[in-house]
Protein backbone atom coordinates (compact mmCIF):
# COMPACT_ATOMS: atom_id res chain seq x y z
CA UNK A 1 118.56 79.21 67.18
CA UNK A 2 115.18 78.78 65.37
CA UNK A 3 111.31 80.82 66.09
CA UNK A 4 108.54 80.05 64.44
CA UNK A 5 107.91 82.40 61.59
CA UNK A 6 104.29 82.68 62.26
CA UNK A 7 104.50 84.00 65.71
CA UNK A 8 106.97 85.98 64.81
CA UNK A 9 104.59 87.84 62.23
CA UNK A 10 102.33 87.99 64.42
CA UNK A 11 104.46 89.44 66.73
CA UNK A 12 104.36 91.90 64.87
CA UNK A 13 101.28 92.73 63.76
CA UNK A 14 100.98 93.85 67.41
CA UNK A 15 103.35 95.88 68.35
CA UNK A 16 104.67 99.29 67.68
CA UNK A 17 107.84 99.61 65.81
CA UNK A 18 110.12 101.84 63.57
CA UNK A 19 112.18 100.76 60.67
CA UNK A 20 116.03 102.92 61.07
CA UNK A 21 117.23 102.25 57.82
CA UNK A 22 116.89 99.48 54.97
CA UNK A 23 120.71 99.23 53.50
CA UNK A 24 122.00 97.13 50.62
CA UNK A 25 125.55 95.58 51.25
CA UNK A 26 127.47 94.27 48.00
CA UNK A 27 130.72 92.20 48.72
CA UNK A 28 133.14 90.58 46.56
CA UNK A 29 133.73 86.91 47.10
CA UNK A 30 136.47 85.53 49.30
CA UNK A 31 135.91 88.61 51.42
CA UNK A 32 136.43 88.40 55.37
CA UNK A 33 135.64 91.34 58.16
CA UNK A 34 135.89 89.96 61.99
CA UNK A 35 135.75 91.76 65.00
CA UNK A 36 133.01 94.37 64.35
CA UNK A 37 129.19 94.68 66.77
CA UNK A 38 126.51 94.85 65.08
CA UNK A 39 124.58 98.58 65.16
CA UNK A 40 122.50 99.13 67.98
CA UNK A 41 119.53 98.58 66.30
CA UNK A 42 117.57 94.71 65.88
CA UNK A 43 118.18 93.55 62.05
CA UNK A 44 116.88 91.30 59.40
CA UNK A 45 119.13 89.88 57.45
CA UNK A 46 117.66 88.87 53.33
CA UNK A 47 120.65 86.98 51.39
CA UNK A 48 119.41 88.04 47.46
CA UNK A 49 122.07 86.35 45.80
CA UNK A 50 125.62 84.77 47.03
CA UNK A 51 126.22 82.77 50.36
CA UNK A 52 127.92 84.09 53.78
CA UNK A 53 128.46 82.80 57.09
CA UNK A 54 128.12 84.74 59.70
CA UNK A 55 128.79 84.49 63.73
CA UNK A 56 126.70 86.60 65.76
CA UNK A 57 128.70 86.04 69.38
CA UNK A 58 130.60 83.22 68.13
CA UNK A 59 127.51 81.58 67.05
CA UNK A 60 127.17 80.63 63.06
CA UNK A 61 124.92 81.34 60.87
CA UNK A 62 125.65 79.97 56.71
CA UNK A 63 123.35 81.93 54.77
CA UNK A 64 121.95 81.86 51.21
CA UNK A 65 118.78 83.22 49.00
CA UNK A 66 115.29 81.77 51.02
CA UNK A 67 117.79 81.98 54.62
CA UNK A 68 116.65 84.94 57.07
CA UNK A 69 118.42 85.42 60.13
CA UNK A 70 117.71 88.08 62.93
CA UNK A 71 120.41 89.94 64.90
CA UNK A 72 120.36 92.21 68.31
CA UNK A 73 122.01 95.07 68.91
CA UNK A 74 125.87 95.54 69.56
CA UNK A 75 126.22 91.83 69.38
CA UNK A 76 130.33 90.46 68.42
CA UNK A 77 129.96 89.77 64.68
CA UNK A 78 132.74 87.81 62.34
CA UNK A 79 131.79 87.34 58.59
CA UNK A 80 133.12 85.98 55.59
CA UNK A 81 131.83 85.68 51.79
CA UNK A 82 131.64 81.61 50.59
CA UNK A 83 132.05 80.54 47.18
CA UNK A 84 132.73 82.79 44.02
CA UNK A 85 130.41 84.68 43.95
CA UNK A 86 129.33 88.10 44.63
CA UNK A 87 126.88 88.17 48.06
CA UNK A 88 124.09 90.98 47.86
CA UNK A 89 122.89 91.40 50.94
CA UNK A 90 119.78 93.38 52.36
CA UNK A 91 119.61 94.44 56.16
CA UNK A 92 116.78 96.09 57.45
CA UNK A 93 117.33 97.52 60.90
CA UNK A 94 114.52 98.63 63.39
CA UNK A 95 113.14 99.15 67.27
CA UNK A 96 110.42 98.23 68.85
CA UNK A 97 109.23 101.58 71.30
CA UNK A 98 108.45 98.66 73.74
CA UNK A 99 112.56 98.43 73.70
CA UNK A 100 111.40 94.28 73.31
CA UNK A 101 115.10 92.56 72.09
CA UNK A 102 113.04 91.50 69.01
CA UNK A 103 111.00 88.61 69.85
CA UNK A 104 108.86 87.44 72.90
CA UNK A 105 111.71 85.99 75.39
CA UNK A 106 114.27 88.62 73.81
CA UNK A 107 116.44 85.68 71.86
CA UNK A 108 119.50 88.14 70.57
CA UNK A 109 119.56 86.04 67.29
CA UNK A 110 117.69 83.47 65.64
CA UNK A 111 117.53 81.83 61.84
CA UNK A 112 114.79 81.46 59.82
CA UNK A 113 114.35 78.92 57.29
CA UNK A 114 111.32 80.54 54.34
CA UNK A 115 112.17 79.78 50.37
CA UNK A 116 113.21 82.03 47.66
CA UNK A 117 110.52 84.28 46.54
CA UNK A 118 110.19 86.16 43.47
CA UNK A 119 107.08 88.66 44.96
CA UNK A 120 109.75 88.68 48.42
CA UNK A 121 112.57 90.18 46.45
CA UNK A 122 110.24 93.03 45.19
CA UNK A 123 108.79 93.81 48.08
CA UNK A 124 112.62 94.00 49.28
CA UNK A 125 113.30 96.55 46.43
CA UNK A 126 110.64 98.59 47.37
CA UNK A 127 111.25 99.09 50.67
CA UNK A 128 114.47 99.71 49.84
CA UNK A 129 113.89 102.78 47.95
CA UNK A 130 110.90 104.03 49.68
CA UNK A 131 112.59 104.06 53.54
CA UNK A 132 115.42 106.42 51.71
CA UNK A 133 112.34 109.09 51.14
CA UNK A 134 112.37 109.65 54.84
CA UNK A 135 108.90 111.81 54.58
CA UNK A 136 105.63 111.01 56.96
CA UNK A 137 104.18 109.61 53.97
CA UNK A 138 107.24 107.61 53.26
CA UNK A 139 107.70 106.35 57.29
CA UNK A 140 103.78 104.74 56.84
CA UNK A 141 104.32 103.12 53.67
CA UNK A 142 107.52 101.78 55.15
CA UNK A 143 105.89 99.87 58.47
CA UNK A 144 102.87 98.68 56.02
CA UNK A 145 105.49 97.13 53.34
CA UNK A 146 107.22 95.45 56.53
CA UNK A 147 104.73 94.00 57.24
CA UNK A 148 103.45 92.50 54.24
CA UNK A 149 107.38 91.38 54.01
CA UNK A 150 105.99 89.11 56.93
CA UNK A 151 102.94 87.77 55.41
CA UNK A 152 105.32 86.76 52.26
CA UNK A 153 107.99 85.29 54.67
CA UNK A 154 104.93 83.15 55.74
CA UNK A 155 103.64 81.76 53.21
CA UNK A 156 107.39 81.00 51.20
CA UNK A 157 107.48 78.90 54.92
CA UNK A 158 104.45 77.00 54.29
CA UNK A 159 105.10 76.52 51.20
CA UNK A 160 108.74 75.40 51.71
CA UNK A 161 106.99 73.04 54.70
CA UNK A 162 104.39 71.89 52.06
CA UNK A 163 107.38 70.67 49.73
CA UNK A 164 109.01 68.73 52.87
CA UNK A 165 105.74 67.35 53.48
CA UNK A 166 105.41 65.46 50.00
CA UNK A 167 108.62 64.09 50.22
CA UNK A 168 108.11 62.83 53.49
CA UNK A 169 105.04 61.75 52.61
CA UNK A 170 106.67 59.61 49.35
CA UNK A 171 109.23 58.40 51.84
CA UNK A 172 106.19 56.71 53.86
CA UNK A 173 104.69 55.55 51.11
CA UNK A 174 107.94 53.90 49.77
CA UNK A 175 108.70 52.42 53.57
CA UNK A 176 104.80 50.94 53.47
CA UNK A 177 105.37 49.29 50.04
CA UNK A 178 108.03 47.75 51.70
CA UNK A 179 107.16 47.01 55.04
CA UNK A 180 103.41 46.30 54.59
CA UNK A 181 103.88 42.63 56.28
CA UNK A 182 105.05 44.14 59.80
CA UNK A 183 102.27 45.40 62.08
CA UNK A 184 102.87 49.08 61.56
CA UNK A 185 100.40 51.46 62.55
CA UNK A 186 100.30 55.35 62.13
CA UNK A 187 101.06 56.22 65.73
CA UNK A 188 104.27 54.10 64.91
CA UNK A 189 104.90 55.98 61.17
CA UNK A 190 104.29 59.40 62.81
CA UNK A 191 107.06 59.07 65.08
CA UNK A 192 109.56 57.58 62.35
CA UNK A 193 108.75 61.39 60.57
CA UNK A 194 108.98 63.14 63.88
CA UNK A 195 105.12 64.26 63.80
CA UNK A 196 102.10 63.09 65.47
CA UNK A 197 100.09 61.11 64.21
CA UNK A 198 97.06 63.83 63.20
CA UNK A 199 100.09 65.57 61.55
CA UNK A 200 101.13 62.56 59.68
CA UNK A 201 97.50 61.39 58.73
CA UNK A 202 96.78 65.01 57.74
CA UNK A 203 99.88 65.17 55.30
CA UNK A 204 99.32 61.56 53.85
CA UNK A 205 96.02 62.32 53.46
CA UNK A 206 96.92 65.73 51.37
CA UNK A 207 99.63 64.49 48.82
CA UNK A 208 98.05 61.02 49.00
CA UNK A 209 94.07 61.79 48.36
CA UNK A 210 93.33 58.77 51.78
CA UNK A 211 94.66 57.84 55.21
CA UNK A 212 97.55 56.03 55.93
CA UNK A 213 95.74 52.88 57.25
CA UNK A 214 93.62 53.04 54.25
CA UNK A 215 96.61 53.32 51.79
CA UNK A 216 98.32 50.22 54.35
CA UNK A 217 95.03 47.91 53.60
CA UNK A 218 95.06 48.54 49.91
CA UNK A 219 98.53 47.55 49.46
CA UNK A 220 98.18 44.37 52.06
CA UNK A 221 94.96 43.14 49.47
CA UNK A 222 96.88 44.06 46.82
CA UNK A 223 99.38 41.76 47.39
CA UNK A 224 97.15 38.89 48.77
CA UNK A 225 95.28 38.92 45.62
CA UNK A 226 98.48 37.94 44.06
CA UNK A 227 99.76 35.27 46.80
CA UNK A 228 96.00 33.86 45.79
CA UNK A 229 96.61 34.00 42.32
CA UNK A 230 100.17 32.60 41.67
CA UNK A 231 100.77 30.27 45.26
CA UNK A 232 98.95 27.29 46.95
CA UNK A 233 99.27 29.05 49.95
CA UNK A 234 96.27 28.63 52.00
CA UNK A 235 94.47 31.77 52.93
CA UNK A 236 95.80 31.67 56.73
CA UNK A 237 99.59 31.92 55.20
CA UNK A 238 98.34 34.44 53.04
CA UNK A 239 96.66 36.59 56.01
CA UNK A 240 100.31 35.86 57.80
CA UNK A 241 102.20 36.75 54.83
CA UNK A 242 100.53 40.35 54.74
CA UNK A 243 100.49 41.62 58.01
CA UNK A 244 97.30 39.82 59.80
CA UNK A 245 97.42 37.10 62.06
CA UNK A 246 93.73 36.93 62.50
CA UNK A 247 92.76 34.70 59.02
CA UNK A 248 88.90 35.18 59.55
CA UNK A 249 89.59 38.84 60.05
CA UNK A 250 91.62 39.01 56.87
CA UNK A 251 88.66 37.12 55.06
CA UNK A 252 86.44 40.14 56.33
CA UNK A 253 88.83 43.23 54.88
CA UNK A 254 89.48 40.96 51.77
CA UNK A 255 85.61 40.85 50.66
CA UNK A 256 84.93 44.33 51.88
CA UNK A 257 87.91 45.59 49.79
CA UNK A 258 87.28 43.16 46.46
CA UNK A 259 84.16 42.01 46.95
CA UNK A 260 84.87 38.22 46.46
CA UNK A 261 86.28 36.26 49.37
CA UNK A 262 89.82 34.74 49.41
CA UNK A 263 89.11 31.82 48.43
CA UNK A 264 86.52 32.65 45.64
CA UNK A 265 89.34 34.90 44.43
CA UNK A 266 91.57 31.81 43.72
CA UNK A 267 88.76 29.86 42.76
CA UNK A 268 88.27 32.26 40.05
CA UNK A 269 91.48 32.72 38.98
CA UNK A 270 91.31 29.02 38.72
CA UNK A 271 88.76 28.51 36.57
CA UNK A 272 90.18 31.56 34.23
CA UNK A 273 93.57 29.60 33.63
CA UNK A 274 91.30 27.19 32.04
């Protein structure tokens, strides 16, 4: 199961909570531990180094450095330690006075998917140490470093959406390049990515500094200026061979884009092979 991290944070920003305890769990590699319950308090689960997979009522979880997962109380939990090395593990368990399960809808465990985080791991460490205090002063500076826990945990997430984005966005561009001669249009791209096409347009236009149509044009005159400039095709064939069917439409984008009709572009190049 998967929540998005921003409501989440948001989530709590609103409500009243109390962090129990913040614990630190070191185990060896190779190590296994099934048939335990998890405490009954809600937990966050940070991987810091080391990778684990964990079933929360039979349900799995693999789990590495940038991988957060939340668990309910007194839930059926199996465990075991993948790889070679050592897992370091940080738990931070808490309630909500509301007695809310965790999350709008009460989900009794979810994954979250942020990035590794240098500032994250700090603000990890100092919780960690602070929460063992266990003075008033110590209980506020507790709930105000959970929550700025959040705020990092959101932006790792955009970030680590950001980095999707430009390779999905290079992916497009690639399938364009390739594809420019079918009638593609961004409604059609979108849904090849999964997004919408405002989501898709927004993220071309990001990595890509224009729109996706614009970017499909320039490569479709692009490559007509070369059919003109090394075939005999007639300008018709040419509008065919990149993607219009409408010749005296093609004509129109050409000049707009170059500045030169089609066939003064050939024309040209004609009289510069002289």
């Amino acid at each position: 199961m998967q929540v998005d991290i921003s409501d989440l944070a948001n989530y709590f920003s609103r409500v009243n909570f109390n962090v129990i305890d913040v614990m630190k769990w070191m185990v060896p590699p190779g190590q296994k531990r099934f048939g335990v319950f998890t405490p009954p308090y809600s937990g966050l689960l940070f991987p810091l180094r080391g990778r684990v997979r964990m079933y929360f009522d039979g349900v799995p979880y693999e789990m590495e450095p940038g991988e957060i997962v939340y668990a309910g109380p007194d839930l059926p939990l199996d465990k075991e330690v993948l790889g070679e090395t050592e897992l370091e593990l940080m738990v931070i368990h808490y309630e909500v006075s509301n007695n809310d399960k965790g999350f709008p809808g009460g989900l009794p465990h979810y994954q979250l998917s942020s990035s590794y985080s240098i500032r994250l791991i700090d603000l990890l460490s100092r919780l960690f140490y602070i929460s063992a205090k266990r003075d008033t002063v110590s209980v506020q500076q507790t709930k105000a470093l959970f929550l700025e826990i959040w705020k990092e945990i959101v932006v790792c997430a955009v970030n680590r959406r950001g980095d999707k984005g430009q390779e999905l966005v290079a992916q497009a561009v690639e399938y364009i390049n390739y594809y420019y001669m079918e009638p593609l249009s961004v409604p059609d791209l979108a849904n090849r990515y999964g997004l919408n096409s405002k989501q898709f347009a927004y993220l071309f236009k990001k990595f890509m500094g224009m729109g996706p149509n614009e970017y499909l044009i320039g490569c479709r005159v692009r490559r007509a200026r070369e059919l003109l400039r090394t075939t005999a095709c007639s300008v018709a064939e040419v509008s065919l061979c990149v993607g219009y069917s409408d010749p005296y439409y093609f004509s129109k984008l050409f000049k707009k884009r170059t500045g030169v009709c089609p066939i003064h572009c050939r024309t040209c190049q004609g009289k510069n092979l002289k």
